[in-house]
Protein backbone atom coordinates (compact mmCIF):
# COMPACT_ATOMS: atom_id res chain seq x y z
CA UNK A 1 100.73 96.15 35.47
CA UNK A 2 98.25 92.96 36.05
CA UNK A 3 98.68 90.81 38.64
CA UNK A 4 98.86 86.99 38.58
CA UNK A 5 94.89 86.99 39.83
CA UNK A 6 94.44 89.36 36.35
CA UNK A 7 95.89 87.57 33.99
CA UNK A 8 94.43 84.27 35.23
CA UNK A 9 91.14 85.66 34.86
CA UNK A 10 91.76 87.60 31.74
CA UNK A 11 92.87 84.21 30.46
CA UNK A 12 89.36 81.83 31.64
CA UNK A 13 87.12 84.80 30.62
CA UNK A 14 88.45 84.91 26.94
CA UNK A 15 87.85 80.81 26.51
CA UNK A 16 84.30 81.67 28.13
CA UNK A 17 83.67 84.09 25.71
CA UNK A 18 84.67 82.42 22.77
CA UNK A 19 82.22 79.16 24.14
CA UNK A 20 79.08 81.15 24.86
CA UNK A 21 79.28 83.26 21.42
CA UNK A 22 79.01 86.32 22.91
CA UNK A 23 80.59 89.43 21.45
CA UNK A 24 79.87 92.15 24.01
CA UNK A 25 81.83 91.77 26.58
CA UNK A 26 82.37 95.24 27.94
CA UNK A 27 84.94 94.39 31.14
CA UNK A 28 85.29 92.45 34.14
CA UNK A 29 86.10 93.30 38.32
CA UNK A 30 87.29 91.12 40.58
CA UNK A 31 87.01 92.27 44.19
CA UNK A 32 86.38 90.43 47.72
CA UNK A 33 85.59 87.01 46.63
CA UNK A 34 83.34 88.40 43.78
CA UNK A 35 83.78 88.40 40.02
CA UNK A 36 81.33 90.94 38.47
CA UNK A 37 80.97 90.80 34.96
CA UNK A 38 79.69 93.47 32.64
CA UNK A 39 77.85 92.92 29.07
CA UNK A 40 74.73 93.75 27.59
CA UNK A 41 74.43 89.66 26.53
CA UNK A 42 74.90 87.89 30.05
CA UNK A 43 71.91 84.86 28.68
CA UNK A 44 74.73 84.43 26.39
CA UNK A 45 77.32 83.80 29.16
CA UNK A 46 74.78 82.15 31.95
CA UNK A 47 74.50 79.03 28.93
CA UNK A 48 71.15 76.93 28.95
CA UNK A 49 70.23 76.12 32.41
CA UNK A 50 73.60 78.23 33.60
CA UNK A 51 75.47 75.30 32.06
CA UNK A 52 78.10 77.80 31.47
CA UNK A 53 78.43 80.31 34.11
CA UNK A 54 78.33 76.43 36.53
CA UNK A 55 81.44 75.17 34.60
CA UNK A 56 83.34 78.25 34.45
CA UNK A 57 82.39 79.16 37.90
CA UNK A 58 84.30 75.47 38.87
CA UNK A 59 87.58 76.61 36.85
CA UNK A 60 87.83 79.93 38.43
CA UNK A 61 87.37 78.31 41.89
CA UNK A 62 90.09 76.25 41.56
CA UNK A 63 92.24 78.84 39.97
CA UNK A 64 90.75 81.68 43.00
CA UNK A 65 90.61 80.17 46.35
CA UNK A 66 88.72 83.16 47.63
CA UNK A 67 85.73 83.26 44.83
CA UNK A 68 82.38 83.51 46.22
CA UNK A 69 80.21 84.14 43.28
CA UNK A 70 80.02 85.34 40.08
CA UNK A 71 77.49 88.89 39.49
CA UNK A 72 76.32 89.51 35.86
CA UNK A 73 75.78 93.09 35.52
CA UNK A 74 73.92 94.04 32.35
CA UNK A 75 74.57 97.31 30.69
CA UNK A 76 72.95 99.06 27.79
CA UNK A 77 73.90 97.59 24.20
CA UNK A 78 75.35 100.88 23.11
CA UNK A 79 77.77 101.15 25.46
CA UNK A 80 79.56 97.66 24.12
């Protein structure tokens, strides 16, 4: 079952996604303060100038009181 932290998450990374246009999304971790995301199209999700990743990185601090950054972790574009 997801917790409350989860689903709030779940919820701010699926507007994200459908902002940036990107459609390989692979998954997402949240542990200690950090949200690491996995794709192999994080330019897509960073925005022009990290427009993007600077707004959504606002919402999810006022949603996660512990956030301390946000890691893009590109994989291989086979594996999403």
């Amino acid at each position: 079952m997801m917790s409350y932290e989860g689903k709030i998450i779940q919820k701010i990374i699926k507007k994200w996604i459908e902002e940036s246009g990107a459609t390989r999304v692979v998954q997402y971790r949240y542990r200690d303060g950090i949200l690491s995301i996995y794709t192999s199209q994080p330019g897509y999700m960073i925005g022009k100038a990290g427009c993007l990743v600077y707004k959504y990185e606002d919402i999810l601090k006022n949603e996660l009181s512990d956030l301390e950054k946000i890691d893009f972790v590109e994989t291989e574009y086979y594996w999403a």
